[in-house]
Protein backbone atom coordinates (compact mmCIF):
# COMPACT_ATOMS: atom_id res chain seq x y z
CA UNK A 1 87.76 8.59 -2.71
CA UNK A 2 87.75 12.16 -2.03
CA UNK A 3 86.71 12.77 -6.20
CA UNK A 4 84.30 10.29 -6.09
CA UNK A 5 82.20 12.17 -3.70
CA UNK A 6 83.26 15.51 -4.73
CA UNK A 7 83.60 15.76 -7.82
CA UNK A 8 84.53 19.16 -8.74
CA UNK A 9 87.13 19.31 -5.54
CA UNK A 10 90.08 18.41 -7.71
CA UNK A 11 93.39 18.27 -5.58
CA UNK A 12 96.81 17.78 -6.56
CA UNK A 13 98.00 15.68 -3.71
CA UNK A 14 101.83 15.56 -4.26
CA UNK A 15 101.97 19.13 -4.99
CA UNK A 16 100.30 19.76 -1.70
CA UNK A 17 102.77 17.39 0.39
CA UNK A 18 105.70 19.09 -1.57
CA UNK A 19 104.20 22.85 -0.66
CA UNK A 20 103.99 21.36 3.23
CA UNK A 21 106.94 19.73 3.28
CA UNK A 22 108.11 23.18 1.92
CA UNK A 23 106.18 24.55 5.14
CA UNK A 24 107.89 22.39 7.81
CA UNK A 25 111.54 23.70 6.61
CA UNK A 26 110.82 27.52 6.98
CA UNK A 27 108.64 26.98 10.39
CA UNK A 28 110.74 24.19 12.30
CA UNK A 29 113.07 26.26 14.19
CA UNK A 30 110.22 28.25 15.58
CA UNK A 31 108.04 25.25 16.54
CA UNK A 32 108.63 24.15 20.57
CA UNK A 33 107.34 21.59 22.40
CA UNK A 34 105.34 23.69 24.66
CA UNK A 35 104.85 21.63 27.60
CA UNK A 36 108.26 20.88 28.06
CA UNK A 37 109.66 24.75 27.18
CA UNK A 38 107.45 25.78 30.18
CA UNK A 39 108.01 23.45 32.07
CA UNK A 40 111.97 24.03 31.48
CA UNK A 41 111.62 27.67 32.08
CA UNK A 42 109.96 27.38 35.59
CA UNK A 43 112.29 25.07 37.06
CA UNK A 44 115.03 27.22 35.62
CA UNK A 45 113.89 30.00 38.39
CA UNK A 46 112.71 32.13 35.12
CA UNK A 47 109.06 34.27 35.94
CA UNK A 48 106.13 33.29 34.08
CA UNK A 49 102.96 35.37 33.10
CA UNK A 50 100.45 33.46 31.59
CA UNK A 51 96.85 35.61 30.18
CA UNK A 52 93.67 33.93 29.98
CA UNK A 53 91.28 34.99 27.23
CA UNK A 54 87.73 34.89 26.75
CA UNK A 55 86.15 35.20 30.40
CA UNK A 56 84.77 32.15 32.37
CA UNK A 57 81.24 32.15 31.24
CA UNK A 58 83.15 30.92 27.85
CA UNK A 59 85.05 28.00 29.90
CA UNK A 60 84.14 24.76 27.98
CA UNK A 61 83.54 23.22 31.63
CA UNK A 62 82.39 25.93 33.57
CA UNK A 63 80.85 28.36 30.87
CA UNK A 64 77.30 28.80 29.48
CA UNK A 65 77.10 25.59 27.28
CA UNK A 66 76.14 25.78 24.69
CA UNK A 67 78.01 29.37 23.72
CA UNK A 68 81.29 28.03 25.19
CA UNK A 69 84.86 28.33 23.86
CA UNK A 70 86.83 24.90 22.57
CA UNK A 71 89.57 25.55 26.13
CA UNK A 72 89.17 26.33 29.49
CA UNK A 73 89.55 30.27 29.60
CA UNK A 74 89.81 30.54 34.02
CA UNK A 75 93.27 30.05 35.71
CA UNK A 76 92.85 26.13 35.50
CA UNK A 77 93.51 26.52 31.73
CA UNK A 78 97.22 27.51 32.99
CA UNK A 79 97.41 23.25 33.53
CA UNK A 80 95.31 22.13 30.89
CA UNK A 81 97.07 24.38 28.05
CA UNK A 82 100.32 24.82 29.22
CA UNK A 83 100.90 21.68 31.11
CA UNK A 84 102.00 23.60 34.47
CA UNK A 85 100.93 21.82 37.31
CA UNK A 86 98.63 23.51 39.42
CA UNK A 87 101.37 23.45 42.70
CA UNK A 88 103.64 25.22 40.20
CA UNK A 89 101.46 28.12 40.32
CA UNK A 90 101.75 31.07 43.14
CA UNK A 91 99.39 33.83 42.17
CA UNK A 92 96.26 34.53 40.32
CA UNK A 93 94.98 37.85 39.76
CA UNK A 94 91.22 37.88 38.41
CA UNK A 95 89.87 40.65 36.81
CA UNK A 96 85.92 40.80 36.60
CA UNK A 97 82.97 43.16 36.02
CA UNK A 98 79.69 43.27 36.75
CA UNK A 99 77.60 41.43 34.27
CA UNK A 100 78.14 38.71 31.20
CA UNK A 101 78.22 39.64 27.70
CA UNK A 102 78.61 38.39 24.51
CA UNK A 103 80.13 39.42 21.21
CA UNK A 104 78.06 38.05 18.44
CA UNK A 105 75.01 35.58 19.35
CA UNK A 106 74.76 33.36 22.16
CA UNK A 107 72.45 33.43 25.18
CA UNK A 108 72.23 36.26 27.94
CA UNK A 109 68.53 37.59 28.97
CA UNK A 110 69.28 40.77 29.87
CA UNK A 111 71.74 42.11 27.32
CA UNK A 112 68.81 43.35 25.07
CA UNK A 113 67.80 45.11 27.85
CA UNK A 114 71.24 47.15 28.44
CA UNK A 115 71.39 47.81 24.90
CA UNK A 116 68.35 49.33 24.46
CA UNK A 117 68.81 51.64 27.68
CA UNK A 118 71.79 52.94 26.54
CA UNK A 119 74.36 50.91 28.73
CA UNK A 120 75.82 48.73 27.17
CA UNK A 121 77.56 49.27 23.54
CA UNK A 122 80.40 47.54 22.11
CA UNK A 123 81.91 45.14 24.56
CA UNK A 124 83.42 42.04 24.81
């Protein structure tokens, strides 16, 4: 089917399920269930640190839709992405500053005003 609409997108299928297959031996004994490892590690007594990327103005629920992120970048993203529940968790440290930004395009009114004043170069 694949041909028939693309022509010129020729694909050898078995060799491609042969070079995965290939894939799946090498990379198995580093692939965990994540949930579950987590989950094991806390109830073992064992610390857990867990980062959050992007800033919340990127949060897929809480961020500036439509220049969002595909996850939820706050501290609830510690439940969503790892599977910890939310009781599980004893401390949050949040780290902010003063104004959004953006690397790349997406929408914030005021950032072409920072740049051209001279305050605001190269973040993130």
């Amino acid at each position: 089917m694949l041909l028939l609409l693309l022509p010129l997108f020729a694909i050898a299928v078995v060799t491609q399920l042969d070079r995965y297959a290939e894939y799946k031996v090498q990379t198995q004994d580093m692939i965990v269930d994540g949930v579950q490892y987590v989950n094991e590690a806390y109830n073992s007594g064992k610390k857990l640190i867990s980062e959050g990327a992007n800033a919340a103005m990127l949060d897929v629920d809480f961020g500036t839709y439509p220049f969002v992120t595909s996850s939820t970048t706050t501290s609830g993203g510690i439940a969503t992405g790892l599977g910890l529940a939310p009781q599980k968790i004893d401390s949050v440290i949040g780290v902010v500053k003063a104004y959004t930004t953006r690397v790349g395009w997406g929408w914030v009114p005021y950032v072409d005003a920072l740049c051209s004043c001279g305050l605001l170069f190269g973040c993130s």
